[in-house]
N, C-alpha and C. Protein backbone atom coordinates (compact mmCIF):
# COMPACT_ATOMS: atom_id res chain seq x y z
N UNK A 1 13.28 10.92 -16.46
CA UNK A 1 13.39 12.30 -16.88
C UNK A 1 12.08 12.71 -17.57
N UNK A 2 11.63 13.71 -17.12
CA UNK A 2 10.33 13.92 -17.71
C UNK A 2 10.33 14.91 -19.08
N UNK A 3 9.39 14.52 -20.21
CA UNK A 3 9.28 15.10 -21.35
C UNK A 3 9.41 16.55 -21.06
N UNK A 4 9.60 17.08 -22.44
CA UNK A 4 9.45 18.36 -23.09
C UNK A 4 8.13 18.56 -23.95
N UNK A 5 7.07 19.61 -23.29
CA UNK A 5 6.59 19.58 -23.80
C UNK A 5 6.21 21.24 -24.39
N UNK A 6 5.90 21.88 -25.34
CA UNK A 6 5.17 23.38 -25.63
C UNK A 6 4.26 22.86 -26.39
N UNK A 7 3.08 23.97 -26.02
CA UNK A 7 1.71 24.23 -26.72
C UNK A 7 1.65 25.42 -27.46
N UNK A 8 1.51 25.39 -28.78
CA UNK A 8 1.83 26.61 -29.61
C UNK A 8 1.06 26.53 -30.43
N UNK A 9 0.69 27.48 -31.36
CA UNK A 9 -0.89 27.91 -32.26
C UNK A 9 0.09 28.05 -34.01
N UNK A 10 0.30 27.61 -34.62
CA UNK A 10 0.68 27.69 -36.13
C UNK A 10 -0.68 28.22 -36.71
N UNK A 11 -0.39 28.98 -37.37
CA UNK A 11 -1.54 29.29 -38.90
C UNK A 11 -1.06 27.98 -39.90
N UNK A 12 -2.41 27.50 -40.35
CA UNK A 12 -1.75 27.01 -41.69
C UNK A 12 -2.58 27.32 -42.67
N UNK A 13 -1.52 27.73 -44.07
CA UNK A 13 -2.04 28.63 -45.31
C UNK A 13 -2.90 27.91 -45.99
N UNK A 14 -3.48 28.66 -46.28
CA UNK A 14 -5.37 27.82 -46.83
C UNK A 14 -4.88 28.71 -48.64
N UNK A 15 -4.04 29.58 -48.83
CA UNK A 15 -3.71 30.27 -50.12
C UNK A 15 -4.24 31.44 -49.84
N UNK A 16 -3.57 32.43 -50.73
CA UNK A 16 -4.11 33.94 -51.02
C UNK A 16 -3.66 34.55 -49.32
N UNK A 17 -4.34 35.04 -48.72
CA UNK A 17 -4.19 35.75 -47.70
C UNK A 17 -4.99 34.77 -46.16
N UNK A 18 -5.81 33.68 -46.93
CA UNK A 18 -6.40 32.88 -45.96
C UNK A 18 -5.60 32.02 -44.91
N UNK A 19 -5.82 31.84 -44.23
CA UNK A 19 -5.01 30.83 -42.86
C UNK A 19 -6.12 30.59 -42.08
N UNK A 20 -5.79 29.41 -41.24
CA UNK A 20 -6.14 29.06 -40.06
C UNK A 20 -5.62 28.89 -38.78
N UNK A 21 -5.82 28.56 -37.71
CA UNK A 21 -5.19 28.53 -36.22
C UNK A 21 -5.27 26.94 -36.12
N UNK A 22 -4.17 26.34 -36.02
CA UNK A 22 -3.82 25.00 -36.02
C UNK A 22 -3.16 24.64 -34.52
N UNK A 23 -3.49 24.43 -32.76
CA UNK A 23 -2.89 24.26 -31.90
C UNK A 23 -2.09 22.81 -32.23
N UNK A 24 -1.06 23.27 -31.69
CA UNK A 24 0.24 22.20 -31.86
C UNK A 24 0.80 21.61 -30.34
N UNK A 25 0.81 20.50 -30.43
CA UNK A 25 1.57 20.21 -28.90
C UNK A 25 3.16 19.25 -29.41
N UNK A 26 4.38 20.14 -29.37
CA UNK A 26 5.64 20.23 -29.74
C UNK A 26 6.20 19.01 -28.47
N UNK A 27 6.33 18.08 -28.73
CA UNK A 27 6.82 16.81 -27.64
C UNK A 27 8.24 16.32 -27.98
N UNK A 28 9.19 16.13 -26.67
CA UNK A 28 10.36 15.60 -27.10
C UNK A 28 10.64 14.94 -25.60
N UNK A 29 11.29 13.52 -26.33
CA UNK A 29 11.28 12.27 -24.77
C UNK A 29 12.81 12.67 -24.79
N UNK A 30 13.74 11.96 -23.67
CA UNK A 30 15.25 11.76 -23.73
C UNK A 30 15.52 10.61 -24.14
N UNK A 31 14.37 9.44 -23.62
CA UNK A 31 14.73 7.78 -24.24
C UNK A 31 14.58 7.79 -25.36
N UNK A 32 13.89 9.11 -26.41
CA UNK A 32 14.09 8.90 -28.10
C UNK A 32 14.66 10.18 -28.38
N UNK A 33 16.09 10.45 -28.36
CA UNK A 33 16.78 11.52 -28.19
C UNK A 33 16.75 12.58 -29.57
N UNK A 34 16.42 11.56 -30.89
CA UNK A 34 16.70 12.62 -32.16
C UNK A 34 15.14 13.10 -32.17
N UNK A 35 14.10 12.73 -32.12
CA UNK A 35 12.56 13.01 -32.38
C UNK A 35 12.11 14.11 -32.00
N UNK A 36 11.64 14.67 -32.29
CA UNK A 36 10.23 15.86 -31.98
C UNK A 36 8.74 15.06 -32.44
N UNK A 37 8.16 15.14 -31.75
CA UNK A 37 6.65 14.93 -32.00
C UNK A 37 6.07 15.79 -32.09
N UNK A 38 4.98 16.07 -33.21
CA UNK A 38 4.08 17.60 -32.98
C UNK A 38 2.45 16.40 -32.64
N UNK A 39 1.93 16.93 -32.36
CA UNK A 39 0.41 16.65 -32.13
C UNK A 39 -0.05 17.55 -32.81
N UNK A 40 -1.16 17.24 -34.00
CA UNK A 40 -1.99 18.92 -34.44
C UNK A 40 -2.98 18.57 -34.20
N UNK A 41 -3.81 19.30 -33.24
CA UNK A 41 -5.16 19.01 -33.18
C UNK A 41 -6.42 19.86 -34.01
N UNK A 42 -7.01 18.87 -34.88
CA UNK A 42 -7.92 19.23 -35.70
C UNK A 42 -9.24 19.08 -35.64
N UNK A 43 -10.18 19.68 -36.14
CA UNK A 43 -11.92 19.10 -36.10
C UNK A 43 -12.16 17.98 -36.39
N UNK A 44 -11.57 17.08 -37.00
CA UNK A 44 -11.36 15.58 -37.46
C UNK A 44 -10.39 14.53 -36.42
N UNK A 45 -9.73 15.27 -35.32
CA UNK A 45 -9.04 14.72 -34.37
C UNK A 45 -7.52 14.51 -34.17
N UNK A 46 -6.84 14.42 -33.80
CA UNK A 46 -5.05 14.94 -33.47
C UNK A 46 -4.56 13.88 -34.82
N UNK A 47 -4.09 14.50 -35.35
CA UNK A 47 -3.09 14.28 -36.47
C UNK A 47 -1.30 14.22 -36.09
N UNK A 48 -0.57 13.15 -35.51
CA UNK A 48 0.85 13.04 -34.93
C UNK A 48 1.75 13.00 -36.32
N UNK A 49 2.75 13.87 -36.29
CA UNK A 49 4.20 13.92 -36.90
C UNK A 49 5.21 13.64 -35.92
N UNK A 50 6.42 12.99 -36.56
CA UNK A 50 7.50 12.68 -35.53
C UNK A 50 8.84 12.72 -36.28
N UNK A 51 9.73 13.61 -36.41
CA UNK A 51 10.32 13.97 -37.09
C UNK A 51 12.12 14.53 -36.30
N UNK A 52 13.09 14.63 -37.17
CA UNK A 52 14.01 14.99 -36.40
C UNK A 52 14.40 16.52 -35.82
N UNK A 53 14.80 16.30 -34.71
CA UNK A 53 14.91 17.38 -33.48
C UNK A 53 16.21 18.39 -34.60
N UNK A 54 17.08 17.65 -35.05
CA UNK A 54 18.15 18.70 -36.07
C UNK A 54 17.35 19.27 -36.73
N UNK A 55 16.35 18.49 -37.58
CA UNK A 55 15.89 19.31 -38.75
C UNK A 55 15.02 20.72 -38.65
N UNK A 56 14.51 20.56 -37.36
CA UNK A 56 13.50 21.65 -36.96
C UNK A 56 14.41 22.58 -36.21
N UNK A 57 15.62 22.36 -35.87
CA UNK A 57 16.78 23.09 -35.02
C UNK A 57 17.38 23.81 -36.58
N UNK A 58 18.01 23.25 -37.25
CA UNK A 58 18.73 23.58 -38.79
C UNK A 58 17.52 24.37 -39.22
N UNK A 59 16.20 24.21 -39.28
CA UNK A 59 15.07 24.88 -40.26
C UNK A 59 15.33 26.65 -39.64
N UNK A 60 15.30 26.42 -38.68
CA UNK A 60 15.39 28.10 -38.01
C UNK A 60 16.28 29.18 -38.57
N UNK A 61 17.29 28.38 -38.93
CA UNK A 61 18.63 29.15 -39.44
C UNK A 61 18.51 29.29 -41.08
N UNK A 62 18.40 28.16 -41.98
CA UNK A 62 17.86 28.15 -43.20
C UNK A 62 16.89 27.14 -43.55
N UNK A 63 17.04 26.47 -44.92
CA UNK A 63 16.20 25.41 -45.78
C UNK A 63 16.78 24.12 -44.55
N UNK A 64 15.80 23.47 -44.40
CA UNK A 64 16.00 22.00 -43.78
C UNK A 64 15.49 20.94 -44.08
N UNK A 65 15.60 19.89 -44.59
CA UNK A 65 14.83 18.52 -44.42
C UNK A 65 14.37 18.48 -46.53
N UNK A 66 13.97 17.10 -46.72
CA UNK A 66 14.18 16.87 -47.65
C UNK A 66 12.79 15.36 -47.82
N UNK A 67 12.01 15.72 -48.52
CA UNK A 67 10.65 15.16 -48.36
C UNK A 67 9.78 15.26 -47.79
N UNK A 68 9.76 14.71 -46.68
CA UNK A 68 8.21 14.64 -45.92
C UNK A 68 8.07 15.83 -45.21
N UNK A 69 9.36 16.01 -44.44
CA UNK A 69 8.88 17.24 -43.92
C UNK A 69 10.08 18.34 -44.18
N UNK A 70 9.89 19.91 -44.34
CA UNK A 70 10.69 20.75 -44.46
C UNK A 70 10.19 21.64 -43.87
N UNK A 71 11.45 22.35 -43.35
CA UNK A 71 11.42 23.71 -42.42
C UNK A 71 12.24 25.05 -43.12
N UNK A 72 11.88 25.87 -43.28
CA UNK A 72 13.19 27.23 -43.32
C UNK A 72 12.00 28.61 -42.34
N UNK A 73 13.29 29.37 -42.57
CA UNK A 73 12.82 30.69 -42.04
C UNK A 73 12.18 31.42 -43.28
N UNK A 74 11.79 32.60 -42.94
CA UNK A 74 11.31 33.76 -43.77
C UNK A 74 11.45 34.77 -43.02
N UNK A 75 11.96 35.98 -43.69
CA UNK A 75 12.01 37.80 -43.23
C UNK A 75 11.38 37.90 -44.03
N UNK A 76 9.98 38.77 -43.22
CA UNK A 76 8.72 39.07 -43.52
C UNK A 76 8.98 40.72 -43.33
N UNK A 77 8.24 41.65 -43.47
CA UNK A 77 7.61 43.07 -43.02
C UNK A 77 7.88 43.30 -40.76
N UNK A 78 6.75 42.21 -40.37
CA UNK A 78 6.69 41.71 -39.43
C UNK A 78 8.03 41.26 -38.70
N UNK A 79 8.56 40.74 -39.19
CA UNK A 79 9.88 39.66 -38.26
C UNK A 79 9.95 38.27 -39.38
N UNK A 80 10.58 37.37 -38.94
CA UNK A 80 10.62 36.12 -39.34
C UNK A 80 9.56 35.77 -38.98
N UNK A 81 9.12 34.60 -39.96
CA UNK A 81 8.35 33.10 -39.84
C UNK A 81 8.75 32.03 -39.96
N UNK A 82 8.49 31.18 -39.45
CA UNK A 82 8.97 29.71 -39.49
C UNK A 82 8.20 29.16 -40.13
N UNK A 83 8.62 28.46 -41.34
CA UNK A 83 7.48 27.53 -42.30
C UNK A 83 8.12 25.93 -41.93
N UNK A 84 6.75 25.46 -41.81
CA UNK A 84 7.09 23.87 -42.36
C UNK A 84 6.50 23.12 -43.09
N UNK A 85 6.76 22.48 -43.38
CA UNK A 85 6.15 22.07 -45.13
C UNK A 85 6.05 20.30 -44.80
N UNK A 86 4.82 19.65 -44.56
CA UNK A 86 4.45 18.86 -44.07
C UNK A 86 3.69 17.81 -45.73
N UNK A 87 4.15 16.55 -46.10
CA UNK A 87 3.27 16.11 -46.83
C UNK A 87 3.35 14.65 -46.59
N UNK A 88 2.18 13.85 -47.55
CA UNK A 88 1.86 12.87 -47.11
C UNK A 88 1.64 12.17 -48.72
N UNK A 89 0.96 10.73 -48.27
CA UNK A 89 0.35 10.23 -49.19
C UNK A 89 -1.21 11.19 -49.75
N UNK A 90 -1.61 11.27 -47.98
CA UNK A 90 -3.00 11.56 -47.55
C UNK A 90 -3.05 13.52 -48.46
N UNK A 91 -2.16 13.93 -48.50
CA UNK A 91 -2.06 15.11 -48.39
C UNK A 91 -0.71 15.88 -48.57
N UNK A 92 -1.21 17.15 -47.77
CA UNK A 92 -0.18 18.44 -47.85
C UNK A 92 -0.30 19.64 -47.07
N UNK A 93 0.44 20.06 -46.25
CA UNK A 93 0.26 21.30 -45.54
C UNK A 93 1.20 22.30 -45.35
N UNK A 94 1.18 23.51 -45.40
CA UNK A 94 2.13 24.77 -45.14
C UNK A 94 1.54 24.89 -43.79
N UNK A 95 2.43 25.62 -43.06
CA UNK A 95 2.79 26.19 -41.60
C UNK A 95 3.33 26.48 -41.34
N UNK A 96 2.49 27.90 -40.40
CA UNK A 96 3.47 29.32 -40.78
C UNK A 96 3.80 29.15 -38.18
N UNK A 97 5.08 28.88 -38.17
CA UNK A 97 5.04 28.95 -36.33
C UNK A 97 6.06 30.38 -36.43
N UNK A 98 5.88 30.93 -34.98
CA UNK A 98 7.04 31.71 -34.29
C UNK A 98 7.88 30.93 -33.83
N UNK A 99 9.12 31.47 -34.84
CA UNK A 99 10.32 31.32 -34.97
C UNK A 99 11.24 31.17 -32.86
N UNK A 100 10.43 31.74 -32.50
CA UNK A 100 10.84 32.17 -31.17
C UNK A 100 10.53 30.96 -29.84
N UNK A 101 9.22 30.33 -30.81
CA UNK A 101 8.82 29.70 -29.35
C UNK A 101 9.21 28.52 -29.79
N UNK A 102 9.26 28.62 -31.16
CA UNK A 102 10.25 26.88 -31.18
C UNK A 102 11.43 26.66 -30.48
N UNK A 103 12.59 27.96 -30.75
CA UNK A 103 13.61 28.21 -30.22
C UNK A 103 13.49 28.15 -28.26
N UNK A 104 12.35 28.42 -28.34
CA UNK A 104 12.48 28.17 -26.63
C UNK A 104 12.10 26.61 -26.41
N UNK A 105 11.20 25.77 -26.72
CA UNK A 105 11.16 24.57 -26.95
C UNK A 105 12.33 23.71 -27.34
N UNK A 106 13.24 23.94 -28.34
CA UNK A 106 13.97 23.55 -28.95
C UNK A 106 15.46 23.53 -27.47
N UNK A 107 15.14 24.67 -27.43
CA UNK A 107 16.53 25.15 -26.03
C UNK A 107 16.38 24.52 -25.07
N UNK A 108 14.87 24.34 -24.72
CA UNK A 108 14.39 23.03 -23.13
C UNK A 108 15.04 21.85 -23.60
N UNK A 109 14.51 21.32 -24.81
CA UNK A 109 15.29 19.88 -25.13
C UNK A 109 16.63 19.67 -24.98
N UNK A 110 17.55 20.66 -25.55
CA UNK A 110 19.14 20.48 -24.80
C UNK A 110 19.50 20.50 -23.50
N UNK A 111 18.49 21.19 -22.70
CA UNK A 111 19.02 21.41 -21.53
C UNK A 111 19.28 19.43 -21.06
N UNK A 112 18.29 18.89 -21.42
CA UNK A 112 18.15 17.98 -21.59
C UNK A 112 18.84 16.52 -22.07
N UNK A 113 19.12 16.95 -23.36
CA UNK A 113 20.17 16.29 -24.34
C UNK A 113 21.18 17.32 -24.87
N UNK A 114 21.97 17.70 -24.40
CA UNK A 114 23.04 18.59 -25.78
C UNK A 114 22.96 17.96 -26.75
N UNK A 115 22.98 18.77 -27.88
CA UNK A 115 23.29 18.40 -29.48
C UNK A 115 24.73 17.54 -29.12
N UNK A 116 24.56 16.86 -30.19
CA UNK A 116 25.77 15.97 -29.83
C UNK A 116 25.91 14.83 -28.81
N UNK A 117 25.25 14.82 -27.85
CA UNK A 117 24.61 13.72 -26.91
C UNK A 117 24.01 12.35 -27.38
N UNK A 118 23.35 12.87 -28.02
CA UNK A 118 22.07 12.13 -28.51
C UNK A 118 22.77 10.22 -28.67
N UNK A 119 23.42 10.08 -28.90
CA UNK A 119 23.64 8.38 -29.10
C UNK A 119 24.23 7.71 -27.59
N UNK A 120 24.55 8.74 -27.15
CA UNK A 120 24.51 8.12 -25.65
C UNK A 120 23.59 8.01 -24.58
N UNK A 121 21.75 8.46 -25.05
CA UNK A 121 20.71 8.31 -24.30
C UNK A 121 20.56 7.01 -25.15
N UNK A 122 20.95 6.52 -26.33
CA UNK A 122 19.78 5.62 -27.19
C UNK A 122 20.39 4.30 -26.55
N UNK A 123 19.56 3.22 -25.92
CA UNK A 123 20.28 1.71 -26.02
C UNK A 123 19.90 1.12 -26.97
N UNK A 124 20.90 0.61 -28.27
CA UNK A 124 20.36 0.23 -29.20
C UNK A 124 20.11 -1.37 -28.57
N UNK A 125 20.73 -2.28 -28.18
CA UNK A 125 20.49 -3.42 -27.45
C UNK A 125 18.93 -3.35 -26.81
N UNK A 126 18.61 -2.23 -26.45
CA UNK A 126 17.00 -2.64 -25.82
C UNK A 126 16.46 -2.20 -26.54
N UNK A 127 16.44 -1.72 -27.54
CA UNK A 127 15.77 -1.07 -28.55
C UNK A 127 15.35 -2.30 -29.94
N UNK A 128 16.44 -3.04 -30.14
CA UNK A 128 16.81 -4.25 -30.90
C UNK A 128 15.75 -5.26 -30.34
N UNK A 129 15.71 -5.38 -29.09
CA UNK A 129 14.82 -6.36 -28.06
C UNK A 129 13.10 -6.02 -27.75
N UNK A 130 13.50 -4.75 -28.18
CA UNK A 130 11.86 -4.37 -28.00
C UNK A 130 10.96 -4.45 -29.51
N UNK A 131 12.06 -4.12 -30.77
CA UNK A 131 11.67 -4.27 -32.07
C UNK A 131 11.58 -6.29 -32.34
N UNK A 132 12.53 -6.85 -31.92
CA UNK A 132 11.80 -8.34 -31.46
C UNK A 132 10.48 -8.74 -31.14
N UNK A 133 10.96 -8.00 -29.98
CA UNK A 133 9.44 -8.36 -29.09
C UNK A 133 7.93 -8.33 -29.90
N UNK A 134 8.18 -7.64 -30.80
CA UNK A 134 7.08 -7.03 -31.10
C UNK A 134 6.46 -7.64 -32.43
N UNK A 135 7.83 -8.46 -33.13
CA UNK A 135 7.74 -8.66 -34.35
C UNK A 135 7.01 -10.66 -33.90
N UNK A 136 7.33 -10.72 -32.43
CA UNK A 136 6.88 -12.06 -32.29
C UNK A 136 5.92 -12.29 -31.85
């Protein structure tokens, strides 16, 4: 089954009224059914997050996620924004996406997996065997 993938442009808030254009490549496999991957590609070189497919699904509607990464909406002047709130050891970032094209990204992935699916793509048995494999 072949990935999900969207290419989408986030601002991220620099403070005050400043932002930047941050391209994002939004990735989701079926053999890792809860994940979203973002790719951000930067002047310093692609920076990967991998995070859960609920939390960025739940962020749209309200507050989501709890540490590393968080999502909610905002009603702006404009329409909604989608913030996500990204931190690290290394760091910290705000990011401001359309609310819309996640939702279309987000909607390819079910077509895919329905919500609720998700533990019947995962084999934990080969999954167990591959975390072996690896440790030997």
């Amino acid at each position: 089954m072949m990935p999900v993938r969207a290419d989408l442009e986030l601002r991220l808030v620099l403070g005050g009224d400043r932002s930047a254009t941050v391209p994002v490549r939004l990735g989701y496999r079926p053999a890792d059914p809860w994940a979203v991957t973002a790719v951000f590609r930067t002047a310093d070189g692609d920076v990967t997050w991998v995070f859960g497919r609920d939390l960025l699904d739940e962020g749209l509607a309200g507050p989501s996620g709890e540490g590393d990464v968080a999502v909610w909406p905002v009603a702006t002047a404009g329409g909604t924004v989608l913030y996500l709130s990204l931190a690290s050891p290394n760091g910290s970032a705000l990011l401001e996406a359309d609310p819309v094209a996640v939702r279309e990204f987000l909607d390819r992935t079910y077509v895919h997996v329905p919500a609720g699916t998700e533990s019947s793509r995962f084999d934990l048995d080969a999954e167990l065997a591959r975390l072996v494999d690896d440790l030997a």
